[in-house]
Protein backbone atom coordinates (compact mmCIF):
# COMPACT_ATOMS: atom_id res chain seq x y z
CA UNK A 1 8.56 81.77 0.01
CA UNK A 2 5.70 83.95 1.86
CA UNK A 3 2.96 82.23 -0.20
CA UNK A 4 4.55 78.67 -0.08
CA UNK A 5 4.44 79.41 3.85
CA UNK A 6 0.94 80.57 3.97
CA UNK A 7 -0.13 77.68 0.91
CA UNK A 8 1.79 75.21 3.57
CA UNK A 9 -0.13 76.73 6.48
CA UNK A 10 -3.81 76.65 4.80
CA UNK A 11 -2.87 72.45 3.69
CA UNK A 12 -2.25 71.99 7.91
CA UNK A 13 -5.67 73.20 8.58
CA UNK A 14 -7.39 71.38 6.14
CA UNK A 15 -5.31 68.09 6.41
CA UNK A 16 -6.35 68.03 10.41
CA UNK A 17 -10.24 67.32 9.17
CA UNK A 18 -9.49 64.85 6.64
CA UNK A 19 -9.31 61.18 7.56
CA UNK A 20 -6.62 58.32 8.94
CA UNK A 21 -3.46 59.98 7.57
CA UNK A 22 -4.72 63.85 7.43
CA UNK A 23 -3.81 64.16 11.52
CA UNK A 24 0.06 63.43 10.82
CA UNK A 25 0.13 65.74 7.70
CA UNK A 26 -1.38 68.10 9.52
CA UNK A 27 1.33 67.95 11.95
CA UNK A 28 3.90 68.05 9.18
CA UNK A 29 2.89 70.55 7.22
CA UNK A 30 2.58 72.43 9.91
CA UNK A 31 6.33 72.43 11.26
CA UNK A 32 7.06 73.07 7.52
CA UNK A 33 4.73 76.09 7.52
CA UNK A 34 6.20 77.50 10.72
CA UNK A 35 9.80 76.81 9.55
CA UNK A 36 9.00 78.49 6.24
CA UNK A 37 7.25 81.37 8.11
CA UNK A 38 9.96 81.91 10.88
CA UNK A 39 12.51 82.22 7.81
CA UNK A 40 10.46 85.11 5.99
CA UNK A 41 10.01 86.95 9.33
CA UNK A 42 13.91 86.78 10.51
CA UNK A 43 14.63 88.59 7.97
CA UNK A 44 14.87 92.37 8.16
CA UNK A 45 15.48 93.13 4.80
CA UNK A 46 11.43 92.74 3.79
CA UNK A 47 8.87 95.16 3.41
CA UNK A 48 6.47 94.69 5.88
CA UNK A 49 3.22 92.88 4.20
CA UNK A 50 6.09 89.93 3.58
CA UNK A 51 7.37 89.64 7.54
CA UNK A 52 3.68 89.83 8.42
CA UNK A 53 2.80 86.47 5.91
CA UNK A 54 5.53 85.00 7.72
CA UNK A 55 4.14 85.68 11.29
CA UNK A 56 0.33 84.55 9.68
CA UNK A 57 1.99 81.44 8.29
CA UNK A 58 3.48 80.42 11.91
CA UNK A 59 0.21 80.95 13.21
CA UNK A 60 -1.73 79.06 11.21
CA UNK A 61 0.97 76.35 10.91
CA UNK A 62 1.13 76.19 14.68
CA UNK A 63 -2.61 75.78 14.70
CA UNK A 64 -2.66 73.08 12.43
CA UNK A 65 0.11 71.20 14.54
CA UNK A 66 -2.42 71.71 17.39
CA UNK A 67 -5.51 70.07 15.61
CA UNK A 68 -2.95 67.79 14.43
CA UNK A 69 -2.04 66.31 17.99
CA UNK A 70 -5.28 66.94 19.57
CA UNK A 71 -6.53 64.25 16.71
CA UNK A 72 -3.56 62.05 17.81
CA UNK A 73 -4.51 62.21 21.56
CA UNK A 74 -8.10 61.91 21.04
CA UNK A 75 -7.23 58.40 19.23
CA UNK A 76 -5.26 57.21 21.81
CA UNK A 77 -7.50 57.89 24.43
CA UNK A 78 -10.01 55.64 22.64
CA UNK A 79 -7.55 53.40 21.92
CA UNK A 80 -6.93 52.85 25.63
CA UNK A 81 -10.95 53.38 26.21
CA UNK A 82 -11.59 49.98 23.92
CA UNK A 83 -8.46 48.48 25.58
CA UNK A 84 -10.28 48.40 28.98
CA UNK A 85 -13.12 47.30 27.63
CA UNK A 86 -11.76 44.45 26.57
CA UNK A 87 -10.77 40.99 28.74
């Protein structure tokens, strides 16, 4: 589950430079990567390499939801940008 979290969390960052759909998987497989990470650091049981894969998976995974929506405001501010423009 640790690599699927970090494998999850690498996808986010990479999907937020891709093109027209690569801004909303970014933002999903980011909440999955976070999920997945927040689920292998809960748990006590693990040695300690595995709860800190978890903790690097959130953070990646929350970056990647941050690219994510900074690429969805950035379009709709130049959405609204041409809609002024225009008569």
């Amino acid at each position: 589950m640790g690599r699927l979290a970090l494998a999850l969390a690498c996808a986010a960052l990479v999907a937020a430079g891709l093109p027209a759909p690569g801004l909303y998987l970014a933002i999903g497989l980011g909440l999955a990567a976070i999920g997945c990470g927040l689920q292998r650091f809960g748990r006590r049981d693990l040695p300690g390499a595995a709860r800190i894969a978890g903790a690097a998976a959130m953070t990646l995974g929350t970056l990647g939801v941050l690219l994510g929506v900074a690429r969805v405001v950035m379009v709709l501010a130049a959405i609204a940008k041409i809609d002024r423009l225009l008569p």
